[in-house]
PDB file of N, CA and C in Angstrom:
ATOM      1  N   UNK A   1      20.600 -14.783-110.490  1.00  0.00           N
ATOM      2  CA  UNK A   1      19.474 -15.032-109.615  1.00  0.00           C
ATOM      3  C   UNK A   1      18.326 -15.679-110.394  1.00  0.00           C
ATOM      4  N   UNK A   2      17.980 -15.261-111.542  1.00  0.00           N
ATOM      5  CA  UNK A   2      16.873 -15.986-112.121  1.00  0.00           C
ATOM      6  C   UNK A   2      17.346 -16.805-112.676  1.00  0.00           C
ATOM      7  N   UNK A   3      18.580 -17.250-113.152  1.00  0.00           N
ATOM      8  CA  UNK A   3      19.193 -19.090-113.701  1.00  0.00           C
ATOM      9  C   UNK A   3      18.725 -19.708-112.190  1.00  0.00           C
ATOM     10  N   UNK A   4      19.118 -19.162-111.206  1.00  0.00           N
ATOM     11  CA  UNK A   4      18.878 -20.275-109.771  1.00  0.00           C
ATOM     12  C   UNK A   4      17.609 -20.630-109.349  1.00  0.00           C
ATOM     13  N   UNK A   5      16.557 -19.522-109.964  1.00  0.00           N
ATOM     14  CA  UNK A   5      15.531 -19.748-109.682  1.00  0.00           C
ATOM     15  C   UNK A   5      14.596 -20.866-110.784  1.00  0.00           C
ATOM     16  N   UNK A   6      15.174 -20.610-112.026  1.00  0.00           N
ATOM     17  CA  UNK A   6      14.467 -21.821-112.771  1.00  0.00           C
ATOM     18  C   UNK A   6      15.162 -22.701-112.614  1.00  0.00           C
ATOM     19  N   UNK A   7      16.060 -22.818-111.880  1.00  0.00           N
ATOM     20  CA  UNK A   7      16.601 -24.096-111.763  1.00  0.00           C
ATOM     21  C   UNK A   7      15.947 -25.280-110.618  1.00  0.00           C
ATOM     22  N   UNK A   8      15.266 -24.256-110.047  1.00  0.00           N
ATOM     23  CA  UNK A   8      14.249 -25.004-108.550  1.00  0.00           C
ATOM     24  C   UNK A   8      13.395 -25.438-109.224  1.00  0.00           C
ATOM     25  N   UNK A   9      13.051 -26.620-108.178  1.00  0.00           N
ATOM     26  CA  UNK A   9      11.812 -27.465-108.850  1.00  0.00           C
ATOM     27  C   UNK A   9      10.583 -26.826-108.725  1.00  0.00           C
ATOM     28  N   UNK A  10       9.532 -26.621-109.511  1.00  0.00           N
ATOM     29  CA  UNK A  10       8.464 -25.420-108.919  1.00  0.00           C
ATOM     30  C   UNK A  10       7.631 -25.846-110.187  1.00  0.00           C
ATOM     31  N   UNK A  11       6.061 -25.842-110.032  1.00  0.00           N
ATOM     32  CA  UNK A  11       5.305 -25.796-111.171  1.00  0.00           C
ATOM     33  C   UNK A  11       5.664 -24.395-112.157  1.00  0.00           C
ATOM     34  N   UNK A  12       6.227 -24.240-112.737  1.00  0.00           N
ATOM     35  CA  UNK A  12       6.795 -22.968-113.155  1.00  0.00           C
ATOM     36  C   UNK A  12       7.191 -23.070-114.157  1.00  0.00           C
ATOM     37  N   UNK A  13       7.616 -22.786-115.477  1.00  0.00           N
ATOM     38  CA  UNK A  13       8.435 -22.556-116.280  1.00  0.00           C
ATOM     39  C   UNK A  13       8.902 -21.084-116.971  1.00  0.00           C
ATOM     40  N   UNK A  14       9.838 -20.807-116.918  1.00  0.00           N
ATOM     41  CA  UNK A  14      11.123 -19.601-116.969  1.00  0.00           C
ATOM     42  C   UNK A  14      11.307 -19.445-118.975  1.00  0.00           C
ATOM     43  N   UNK A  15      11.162 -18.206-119.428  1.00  0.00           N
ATOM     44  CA  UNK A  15      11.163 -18.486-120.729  1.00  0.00           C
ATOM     45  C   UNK A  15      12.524 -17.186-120.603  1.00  0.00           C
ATOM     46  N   UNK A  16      13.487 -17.078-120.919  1.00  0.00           N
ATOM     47  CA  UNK A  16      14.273 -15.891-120.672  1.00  0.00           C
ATOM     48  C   UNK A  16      14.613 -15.776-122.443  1.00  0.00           C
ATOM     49  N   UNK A  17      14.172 -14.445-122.431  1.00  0.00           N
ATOM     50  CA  UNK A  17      14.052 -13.748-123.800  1.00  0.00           C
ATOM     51  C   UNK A  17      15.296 -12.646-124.220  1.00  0.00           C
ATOM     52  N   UNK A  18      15.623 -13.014-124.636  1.00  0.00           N
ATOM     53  CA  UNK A  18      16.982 -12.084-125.550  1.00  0.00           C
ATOM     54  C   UNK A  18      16.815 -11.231-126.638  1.00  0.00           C
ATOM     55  N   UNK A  19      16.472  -9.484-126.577  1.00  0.00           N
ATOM     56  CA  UNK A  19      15.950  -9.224-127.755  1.00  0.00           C
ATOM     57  C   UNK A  19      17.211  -8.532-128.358  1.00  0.00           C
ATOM     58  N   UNK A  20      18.259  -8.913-129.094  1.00  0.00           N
ATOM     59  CA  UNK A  20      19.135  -8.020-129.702  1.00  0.00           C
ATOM     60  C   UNK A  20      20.326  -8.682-130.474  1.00  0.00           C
ATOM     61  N   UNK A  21      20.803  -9.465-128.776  1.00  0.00           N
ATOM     62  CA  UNK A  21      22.347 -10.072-129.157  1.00  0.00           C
ATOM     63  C   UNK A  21      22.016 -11.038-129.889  1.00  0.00           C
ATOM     64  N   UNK A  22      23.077 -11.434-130.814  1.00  0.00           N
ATOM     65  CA  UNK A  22      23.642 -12.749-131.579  1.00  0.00           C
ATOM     66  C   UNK A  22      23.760 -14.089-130.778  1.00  0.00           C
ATOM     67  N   UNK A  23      23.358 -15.045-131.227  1.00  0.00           N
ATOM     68  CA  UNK A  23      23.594 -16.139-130.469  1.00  0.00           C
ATOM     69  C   UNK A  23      24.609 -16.244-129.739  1.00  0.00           C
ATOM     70  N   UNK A  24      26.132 -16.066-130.611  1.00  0.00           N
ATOM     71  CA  UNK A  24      27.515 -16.187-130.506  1.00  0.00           C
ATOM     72  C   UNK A  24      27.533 -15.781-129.048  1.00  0.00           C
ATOM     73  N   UNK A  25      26.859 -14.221-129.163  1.00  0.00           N
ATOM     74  CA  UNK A  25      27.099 -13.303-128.023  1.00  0.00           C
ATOM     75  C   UNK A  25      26.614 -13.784-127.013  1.00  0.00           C
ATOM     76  N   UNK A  26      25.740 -14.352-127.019  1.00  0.00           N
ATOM     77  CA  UNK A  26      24.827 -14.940-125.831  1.00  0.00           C
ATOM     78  C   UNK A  26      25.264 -16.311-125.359  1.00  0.00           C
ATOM     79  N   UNK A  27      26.178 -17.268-126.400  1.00  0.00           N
ATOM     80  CA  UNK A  27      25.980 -17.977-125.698  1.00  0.00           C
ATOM     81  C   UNK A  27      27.927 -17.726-124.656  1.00  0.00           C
ATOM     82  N   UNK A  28      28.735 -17.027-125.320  1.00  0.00           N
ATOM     83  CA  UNK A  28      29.970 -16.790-124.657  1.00  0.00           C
ATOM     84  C   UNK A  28      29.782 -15.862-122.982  1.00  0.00           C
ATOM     85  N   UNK A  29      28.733 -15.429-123.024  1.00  0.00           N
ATOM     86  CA  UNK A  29      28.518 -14.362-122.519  1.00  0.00           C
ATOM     87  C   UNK A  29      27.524 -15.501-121.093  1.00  0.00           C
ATOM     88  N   UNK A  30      27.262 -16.276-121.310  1.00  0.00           N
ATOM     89  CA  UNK A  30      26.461 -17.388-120.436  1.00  0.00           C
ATOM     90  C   UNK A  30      27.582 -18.420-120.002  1.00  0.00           C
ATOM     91  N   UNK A  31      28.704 -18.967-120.925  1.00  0.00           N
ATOM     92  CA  UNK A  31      29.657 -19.605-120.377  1.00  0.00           C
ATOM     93  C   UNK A  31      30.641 -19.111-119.733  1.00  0.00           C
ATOM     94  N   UNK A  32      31.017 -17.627-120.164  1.00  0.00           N
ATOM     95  CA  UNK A  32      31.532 -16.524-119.068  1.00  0.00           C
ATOM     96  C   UNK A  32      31.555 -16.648-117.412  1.00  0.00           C
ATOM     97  N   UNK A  33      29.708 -16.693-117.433  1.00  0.00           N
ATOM     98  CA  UNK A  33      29.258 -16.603-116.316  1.00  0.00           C
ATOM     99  C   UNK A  33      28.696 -18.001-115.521  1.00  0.00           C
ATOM    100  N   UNK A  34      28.782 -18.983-116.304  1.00  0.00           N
ATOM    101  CA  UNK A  34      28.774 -20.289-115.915  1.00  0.00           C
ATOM    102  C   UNK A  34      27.136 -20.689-115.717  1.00  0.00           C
ATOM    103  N   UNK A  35      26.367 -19.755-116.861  1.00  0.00           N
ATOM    104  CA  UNK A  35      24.819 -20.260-116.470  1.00  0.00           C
ATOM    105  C   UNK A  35      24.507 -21.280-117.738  1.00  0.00           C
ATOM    106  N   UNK A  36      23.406 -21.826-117.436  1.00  0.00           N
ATOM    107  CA  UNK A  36      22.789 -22.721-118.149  1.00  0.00           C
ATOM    108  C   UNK A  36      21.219 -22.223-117.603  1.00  0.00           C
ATOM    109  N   UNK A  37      20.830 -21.698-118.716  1.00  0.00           N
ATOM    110  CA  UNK A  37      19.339 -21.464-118.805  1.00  0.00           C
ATOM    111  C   UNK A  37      18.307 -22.391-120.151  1.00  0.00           C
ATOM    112  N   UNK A  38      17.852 -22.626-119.281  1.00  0.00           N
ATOM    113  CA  UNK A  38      17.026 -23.825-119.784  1.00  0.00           C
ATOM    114  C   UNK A  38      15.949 -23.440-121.039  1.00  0.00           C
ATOM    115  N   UNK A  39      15.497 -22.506-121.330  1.00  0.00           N
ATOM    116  CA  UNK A  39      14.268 -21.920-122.502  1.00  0.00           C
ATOM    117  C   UNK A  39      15.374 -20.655-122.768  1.00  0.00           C
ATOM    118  N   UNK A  40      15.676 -20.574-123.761  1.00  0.00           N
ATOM    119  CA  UNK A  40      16.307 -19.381-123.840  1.00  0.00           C
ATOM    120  C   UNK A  40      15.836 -19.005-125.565  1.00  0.00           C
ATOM    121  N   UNK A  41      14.829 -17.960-125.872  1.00  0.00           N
ATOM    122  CA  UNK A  41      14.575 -17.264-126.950  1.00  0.00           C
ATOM    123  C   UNK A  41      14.889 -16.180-127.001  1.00  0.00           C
ATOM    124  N   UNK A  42      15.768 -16.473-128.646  1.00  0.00           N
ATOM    125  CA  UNK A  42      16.316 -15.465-129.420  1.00  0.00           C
ATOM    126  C   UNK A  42      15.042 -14.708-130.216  1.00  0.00           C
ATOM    127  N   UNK A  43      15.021 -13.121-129.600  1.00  0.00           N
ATOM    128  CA  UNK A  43      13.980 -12.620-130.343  1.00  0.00           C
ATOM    129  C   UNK A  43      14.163 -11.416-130.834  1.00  0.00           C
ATOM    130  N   UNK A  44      15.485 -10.948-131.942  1.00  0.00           N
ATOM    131  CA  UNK A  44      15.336  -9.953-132.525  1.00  0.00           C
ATOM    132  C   UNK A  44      14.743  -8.759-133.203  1.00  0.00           C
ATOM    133  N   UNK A  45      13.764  -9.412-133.732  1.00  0.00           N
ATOM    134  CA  UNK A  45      12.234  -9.037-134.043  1.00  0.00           C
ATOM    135  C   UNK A  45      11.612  -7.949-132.269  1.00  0.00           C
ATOM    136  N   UNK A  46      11.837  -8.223-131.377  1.00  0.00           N
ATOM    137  CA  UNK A  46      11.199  -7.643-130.432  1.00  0.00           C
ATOM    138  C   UNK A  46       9.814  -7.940-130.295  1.00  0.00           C
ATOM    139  N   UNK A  47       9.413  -9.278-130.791  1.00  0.00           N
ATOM    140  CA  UNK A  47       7.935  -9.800-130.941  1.00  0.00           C
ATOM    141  C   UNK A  47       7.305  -9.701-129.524  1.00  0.00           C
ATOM    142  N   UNK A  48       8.381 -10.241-128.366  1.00  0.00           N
ATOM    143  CA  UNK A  48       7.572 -10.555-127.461  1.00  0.00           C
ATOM    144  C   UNK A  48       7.560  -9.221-126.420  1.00  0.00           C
ATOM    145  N   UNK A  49       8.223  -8.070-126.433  1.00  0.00           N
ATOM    146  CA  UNK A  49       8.063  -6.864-125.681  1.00  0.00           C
ATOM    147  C   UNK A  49       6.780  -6.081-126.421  1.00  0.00           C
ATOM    148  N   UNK A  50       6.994  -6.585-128.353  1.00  0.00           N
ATOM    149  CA  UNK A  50       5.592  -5.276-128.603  1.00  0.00           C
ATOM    150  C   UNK A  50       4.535  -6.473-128.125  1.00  0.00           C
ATOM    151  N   UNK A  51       4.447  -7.317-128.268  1.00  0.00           N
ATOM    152  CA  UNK A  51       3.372  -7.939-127.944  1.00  0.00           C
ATOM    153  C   UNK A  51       2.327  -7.717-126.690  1.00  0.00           C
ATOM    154  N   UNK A  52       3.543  -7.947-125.472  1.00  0.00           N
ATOM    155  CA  UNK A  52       3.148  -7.429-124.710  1.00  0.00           C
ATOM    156  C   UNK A  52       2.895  -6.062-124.021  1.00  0.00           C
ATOM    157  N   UNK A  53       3.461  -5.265-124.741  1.00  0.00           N
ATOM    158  CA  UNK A  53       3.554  -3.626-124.830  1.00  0.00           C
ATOM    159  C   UNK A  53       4.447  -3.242-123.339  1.00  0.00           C
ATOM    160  N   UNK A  54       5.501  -3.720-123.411  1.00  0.00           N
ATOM    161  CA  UNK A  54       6.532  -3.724-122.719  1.00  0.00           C
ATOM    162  C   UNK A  54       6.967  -2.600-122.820  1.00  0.00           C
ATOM    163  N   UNK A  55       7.284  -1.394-121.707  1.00  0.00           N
ATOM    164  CA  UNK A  55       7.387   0.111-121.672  1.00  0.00           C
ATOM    165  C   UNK A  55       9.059  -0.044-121.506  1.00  0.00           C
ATOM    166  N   UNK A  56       9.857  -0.931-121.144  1.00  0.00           N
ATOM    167  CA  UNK A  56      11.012  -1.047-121.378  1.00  0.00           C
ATOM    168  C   UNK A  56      12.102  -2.313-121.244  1.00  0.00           C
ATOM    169  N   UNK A  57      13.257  -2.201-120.544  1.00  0.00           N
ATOM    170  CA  UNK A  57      14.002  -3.514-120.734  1.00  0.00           C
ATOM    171  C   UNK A  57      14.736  -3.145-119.609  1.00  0.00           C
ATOM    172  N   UNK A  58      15.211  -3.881-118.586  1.00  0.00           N
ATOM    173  CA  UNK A  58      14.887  -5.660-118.388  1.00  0.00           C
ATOM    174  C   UNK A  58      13.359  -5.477-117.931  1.00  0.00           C
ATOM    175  N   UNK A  59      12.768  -6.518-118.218  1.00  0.00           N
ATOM    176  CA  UNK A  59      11.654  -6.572-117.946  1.00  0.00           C
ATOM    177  C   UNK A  59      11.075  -8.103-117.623  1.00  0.00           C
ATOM    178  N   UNK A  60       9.992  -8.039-116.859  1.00  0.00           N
ATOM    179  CA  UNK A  60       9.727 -10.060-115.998  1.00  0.00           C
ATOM    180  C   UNK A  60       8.339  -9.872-116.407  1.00  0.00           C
ATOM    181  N   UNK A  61       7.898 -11.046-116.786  1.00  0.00           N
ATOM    182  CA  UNK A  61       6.730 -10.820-117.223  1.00  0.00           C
ATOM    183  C   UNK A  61       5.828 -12.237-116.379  1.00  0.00           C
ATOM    184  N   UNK A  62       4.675 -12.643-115.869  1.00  0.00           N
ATOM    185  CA  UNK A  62       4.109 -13.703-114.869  1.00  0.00           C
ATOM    186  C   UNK A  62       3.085 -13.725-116.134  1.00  0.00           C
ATOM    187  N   UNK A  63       3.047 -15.159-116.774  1.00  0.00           N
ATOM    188  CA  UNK A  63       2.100 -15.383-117.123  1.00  0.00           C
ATOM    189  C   UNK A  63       1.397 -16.693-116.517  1.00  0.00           C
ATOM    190  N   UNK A  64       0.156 -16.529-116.280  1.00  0.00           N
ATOM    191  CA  UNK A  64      -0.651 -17.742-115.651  1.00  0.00           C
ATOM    192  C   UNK A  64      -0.664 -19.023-116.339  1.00  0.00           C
ATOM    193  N   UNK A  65      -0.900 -20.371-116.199  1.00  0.00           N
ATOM    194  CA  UNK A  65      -1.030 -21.765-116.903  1.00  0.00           C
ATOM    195  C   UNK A  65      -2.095 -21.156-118.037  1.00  0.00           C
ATOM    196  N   UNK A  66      -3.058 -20.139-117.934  1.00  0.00           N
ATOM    197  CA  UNK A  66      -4.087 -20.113-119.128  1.00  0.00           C
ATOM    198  C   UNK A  66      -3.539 -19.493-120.044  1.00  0.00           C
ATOM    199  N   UNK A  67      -2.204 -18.519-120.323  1.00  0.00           N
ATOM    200  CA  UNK A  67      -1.374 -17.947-121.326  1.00  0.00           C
ATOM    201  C   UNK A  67      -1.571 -16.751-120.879  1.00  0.00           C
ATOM    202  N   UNK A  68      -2.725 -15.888-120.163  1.00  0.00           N
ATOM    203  CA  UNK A  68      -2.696 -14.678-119.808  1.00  0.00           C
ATOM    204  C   UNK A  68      -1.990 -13.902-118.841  1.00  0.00           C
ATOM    205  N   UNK A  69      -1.231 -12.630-119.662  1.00  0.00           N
ATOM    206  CA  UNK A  69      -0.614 -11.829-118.732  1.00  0.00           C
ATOM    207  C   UNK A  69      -0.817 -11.318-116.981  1.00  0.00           C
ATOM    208  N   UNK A  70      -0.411 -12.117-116.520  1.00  0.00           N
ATOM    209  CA  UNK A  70      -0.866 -11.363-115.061  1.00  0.00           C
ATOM    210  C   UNK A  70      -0.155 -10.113-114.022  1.00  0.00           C
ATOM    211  N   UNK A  71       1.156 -10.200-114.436  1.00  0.00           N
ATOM    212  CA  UNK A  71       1.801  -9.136-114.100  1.00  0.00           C
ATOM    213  C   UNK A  71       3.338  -8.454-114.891  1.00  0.00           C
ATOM    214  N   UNK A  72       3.846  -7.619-115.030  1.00  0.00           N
ATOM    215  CA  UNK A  72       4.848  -7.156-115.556  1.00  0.00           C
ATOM    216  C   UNK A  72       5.598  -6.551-114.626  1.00  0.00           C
ATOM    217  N   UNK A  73       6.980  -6.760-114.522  1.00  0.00           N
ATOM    218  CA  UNK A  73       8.162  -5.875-113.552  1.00  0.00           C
ATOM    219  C   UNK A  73       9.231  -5.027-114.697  1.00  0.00           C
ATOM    220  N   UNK A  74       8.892  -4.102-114.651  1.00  0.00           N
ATOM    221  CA  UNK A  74      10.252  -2.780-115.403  1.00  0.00           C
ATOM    222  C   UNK A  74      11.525  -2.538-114.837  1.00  0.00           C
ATOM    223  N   UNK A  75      12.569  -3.460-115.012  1.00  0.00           N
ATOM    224  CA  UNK A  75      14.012  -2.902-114.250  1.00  0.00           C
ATOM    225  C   UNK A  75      14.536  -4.049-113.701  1.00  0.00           C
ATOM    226  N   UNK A  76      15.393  -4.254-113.454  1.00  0.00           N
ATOM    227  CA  UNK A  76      15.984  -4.933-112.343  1.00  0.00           C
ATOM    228  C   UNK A  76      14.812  -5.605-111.461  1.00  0.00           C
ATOM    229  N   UNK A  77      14.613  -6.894-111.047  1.00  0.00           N
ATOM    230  CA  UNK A  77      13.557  -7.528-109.895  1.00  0.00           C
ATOM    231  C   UNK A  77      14.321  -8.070-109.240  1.00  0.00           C
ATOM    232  N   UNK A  78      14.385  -7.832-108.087  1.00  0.00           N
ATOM    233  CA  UNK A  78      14.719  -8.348-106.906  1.00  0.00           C
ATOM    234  C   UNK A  78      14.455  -9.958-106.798  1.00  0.00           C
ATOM    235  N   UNK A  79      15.206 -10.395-105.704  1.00  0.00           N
ATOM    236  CA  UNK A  79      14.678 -11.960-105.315  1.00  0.00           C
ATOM    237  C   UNK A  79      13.161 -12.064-104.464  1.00  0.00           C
ATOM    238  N   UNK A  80      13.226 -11.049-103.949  1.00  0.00           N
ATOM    239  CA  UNK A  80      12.035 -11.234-102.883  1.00  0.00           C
ATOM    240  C   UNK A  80      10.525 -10.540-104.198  1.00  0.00           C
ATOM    241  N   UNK A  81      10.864  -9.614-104.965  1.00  0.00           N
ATOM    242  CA  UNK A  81       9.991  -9.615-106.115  1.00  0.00           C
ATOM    243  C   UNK A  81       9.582 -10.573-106.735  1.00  0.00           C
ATOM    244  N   UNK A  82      10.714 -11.045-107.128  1.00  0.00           N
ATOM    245  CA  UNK A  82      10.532 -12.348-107.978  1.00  0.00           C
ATOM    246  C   UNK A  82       9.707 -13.324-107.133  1.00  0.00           C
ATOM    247  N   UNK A  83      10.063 -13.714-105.929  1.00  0.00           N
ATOM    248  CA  UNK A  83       9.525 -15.249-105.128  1.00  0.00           C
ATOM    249  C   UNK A  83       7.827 -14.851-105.364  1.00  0.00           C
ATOM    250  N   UNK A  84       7.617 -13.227-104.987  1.00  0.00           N
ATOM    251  CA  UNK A  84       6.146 -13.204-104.726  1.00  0.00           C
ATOM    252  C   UNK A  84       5.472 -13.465-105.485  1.00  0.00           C
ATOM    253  N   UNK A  85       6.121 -12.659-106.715  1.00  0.00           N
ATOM    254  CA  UNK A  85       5.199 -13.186-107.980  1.00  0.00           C
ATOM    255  C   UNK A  85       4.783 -14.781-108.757  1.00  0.00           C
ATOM    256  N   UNK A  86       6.110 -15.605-108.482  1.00  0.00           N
ATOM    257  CA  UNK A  86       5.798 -17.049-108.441  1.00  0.00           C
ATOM    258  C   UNK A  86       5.150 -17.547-107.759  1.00  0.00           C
ATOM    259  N   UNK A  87       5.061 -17.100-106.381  1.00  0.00           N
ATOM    260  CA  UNK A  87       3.692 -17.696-105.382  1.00  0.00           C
ATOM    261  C   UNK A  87       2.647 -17.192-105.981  1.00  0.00           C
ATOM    262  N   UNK A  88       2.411 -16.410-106.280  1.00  0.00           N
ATOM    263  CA  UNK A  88       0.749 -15.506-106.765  1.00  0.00           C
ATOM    264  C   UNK A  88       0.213 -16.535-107.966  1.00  0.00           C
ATOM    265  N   UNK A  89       1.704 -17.160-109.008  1.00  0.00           N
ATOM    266  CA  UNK A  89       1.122 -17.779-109.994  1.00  0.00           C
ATOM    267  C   UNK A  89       0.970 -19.370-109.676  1.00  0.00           C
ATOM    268  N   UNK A  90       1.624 -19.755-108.865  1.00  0.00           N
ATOM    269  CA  UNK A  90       1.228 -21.379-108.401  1.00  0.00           C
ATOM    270  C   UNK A  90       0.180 -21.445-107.490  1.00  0.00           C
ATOM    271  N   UNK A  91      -0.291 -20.404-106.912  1.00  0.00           N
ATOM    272  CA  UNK A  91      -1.327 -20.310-106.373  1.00  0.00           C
ATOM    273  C   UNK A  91      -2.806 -20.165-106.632  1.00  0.00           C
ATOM    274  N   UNK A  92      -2.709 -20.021-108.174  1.00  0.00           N
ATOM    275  CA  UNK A  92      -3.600 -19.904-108.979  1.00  0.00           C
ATOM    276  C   UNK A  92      -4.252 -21.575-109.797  1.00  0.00           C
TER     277      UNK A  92
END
C-alpha cells in the first residue's frame, strides 16, 4: 500500500526507512514482492527513529516542505490514515 502510494503523482515525497536488515535482505525481500520503492534508506544506526523519538516500529512519520515533524503513526496505518495525513501536508 505505501509502494502504491508513492508511486502517485502528488507533491509528496515517500522516504521509506529500513532500520536493521542488510541490503541483500531488503532488496530479495522487495523483488519477492515485486515493489520498487523509490527513496529507500538503509539506517542501521536507528538515526532516524532516535531522532525523532519514535516510541516504536512500524512507524509513518508527515513531515512538512519546512523539514518539521508534523505528525507520527505507531503500527500498522491504514490507507484511509495514510490519504489524510497527505492531504493535511499538501494542504499546507
Amino acid at each position: 500500500m505505501m509502494a502504491e502510494a508513492a508511486a502517485a503523482p502528488k507533491d509528496v515525497t515517500y522516504l521509506f526507512v529500513d532500520q536493521g536488515e542488510r541490503r541483500a535482505a531488503i532488496e530479495a525481500y522487495l523483488a519477492s514482492q515485486n515493489l520498487m520503492l523509490p527513496n529507500l534508506l538503509l539506517d542501521s544506526r536507528q538515526d532516524v527513529a532516535r531522532h525523532y523519538a519514535m516510541p516504536g516500529l512500524p512507524g509513518t512519520l508527515s513531515i512538512g516542505a519546512d523539514g518539521k515533524l508534523r505528525s507520527t503513526h505507531v503500527g500498522e496505518i491504514s490507507r484511509e490514515a495514510l490519504a489524510a495525513a497527505i492531504s493535511r501536508l499538501v494542504a499546507e
